[in-house]
Protein backbone atom coordinates (compact mmCIF):
# COMPACT_ATOMS: atom_id res chain seq x y z
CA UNK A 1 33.30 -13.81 11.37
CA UNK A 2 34.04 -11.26 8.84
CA UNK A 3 34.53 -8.07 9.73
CA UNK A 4 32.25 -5.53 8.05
CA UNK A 5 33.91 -2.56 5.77
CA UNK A 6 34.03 1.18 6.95
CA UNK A 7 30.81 3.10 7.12
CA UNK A 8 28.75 -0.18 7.90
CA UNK A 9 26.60 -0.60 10.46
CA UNK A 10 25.91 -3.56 12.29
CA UNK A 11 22.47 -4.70 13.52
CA UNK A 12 22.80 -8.29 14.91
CA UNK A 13 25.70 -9.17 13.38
CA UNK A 14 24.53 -8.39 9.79
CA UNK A 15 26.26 -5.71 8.44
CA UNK A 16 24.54 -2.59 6.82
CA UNK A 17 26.16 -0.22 4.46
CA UNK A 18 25.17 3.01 4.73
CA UNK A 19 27.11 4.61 1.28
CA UNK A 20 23.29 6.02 0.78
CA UNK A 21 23.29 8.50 3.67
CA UNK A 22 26.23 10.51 1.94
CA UNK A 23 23.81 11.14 -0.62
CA UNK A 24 20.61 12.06 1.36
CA UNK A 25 21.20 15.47 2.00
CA UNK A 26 21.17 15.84 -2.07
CA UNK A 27 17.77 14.12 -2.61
CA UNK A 28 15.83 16.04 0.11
CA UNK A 29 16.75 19.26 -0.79
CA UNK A 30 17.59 21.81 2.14
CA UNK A 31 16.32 21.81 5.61
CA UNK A 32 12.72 23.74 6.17
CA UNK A 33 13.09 26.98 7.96
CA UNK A 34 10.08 28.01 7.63
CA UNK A 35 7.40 28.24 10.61
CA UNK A 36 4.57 25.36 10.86
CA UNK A 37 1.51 27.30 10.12
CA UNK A 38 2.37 29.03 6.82
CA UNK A 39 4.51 25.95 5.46
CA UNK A 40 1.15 24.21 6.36
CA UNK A 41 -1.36 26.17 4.17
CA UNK A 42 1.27 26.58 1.38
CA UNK A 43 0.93 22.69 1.52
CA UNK A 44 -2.61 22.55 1.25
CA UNK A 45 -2.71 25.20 -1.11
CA UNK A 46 -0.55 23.35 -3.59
CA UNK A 47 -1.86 20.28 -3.19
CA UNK A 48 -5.42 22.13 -3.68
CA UNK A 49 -4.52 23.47 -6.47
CA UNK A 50 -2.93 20.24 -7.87
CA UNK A 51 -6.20 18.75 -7.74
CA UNK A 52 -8.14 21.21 -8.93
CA UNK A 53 -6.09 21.38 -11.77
CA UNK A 54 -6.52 17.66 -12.60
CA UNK A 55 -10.08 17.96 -12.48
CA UNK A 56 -10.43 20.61 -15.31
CA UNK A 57 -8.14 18.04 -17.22
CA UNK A 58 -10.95 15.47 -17.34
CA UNK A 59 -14.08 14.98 -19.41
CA UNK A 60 -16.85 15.18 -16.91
CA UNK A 61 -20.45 15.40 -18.15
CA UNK A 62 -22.54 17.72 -16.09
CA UNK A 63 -24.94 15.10 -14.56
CA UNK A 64 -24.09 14.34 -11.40
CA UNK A 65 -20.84 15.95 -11.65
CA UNK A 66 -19.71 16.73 -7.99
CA UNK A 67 -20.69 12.70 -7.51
CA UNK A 68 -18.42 11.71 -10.66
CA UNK A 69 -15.53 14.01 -9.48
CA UNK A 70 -15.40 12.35 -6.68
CA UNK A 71 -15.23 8.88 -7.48
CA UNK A 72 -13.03 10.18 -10.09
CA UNK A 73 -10.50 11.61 -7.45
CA UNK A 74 -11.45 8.03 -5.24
CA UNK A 75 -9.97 6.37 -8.12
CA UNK A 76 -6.88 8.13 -8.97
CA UNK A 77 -6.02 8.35 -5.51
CA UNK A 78 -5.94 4.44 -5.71
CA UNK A 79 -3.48 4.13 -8.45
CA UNK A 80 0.08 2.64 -8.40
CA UNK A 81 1.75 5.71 -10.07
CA UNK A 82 4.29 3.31 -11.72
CA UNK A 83 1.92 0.99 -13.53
CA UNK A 84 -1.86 2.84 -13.25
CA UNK A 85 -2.90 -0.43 -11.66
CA UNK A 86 -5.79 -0.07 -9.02
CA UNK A 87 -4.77 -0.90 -5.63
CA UNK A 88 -6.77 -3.05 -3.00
CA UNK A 89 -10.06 -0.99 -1.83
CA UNK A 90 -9.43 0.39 1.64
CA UNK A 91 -11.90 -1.70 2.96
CA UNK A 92 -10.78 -4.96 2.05
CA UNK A 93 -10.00 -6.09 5.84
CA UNK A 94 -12.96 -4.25 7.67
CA UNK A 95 -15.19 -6.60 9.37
CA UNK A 96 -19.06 -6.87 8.14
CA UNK A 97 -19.89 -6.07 11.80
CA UNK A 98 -18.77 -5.40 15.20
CA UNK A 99 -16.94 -8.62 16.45
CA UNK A 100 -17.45 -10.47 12.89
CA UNK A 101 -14.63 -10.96 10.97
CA UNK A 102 -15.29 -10.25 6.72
CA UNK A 103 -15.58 -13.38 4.35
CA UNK A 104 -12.26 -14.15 2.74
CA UNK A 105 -12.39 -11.39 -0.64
CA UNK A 106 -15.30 -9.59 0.79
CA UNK A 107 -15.42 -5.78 0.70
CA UNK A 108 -16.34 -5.36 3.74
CA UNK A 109 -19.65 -4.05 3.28
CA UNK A 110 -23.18 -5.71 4.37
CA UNK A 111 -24.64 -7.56 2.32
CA UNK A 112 -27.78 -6.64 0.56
């Protein structure tokens, strides 16, 4: 057996190299000191903002505009940021019913 290099771990005896945690501390930025509850709504109110901000981007009529901004939001929520592809609907796997599984690339929903 080979023995692994310095700094590797070893999980079964396959070695892992762990030159990436020396540069963690970089790409996280520094630790939070803040307390839970503010850090919390500053969160939400940058992320509320964030969206907000999208919205006014787009070209919404005003019929049934609190419907479209939703789906709107729905939809850009299910994009792969790298490639603007749609991901699979969330619903893909749920069963039709209780105890029923779905029909191989069903939605999930009932049927009409």
């Amino acid at each position: 057996m080979v023995e692994p290099i310095e700094g590797a771990l070893v999980f079964g005896g396959t070695a892992v190299y762990t030159d990436w945690a020396a540069e963690l501390p970089s790409k996280l930025g520094d630790p939070v000191e803040e307390p839970l509850p503010p850090l919390c709504g500053r969160f939400w109110n940058e992320t509320a903002h964030y969206w907000q901000q999208w919205v006014k981007q787009c070209d919404i009529p005003l019929l049934y505009q609190q419907e479209v901004i939703r789906s709107a939001l729905a939809l850009k929520l299910h994009c792969y940021e790298d490639t603007g592809a749609i991901i699979a609907a969330m619903t893909t796997s749920i069963p039709e019913s209780a105890g029923r599984a779905g029909a191989p690339g069903t939605t999930g929903m009932l049927a009409a």
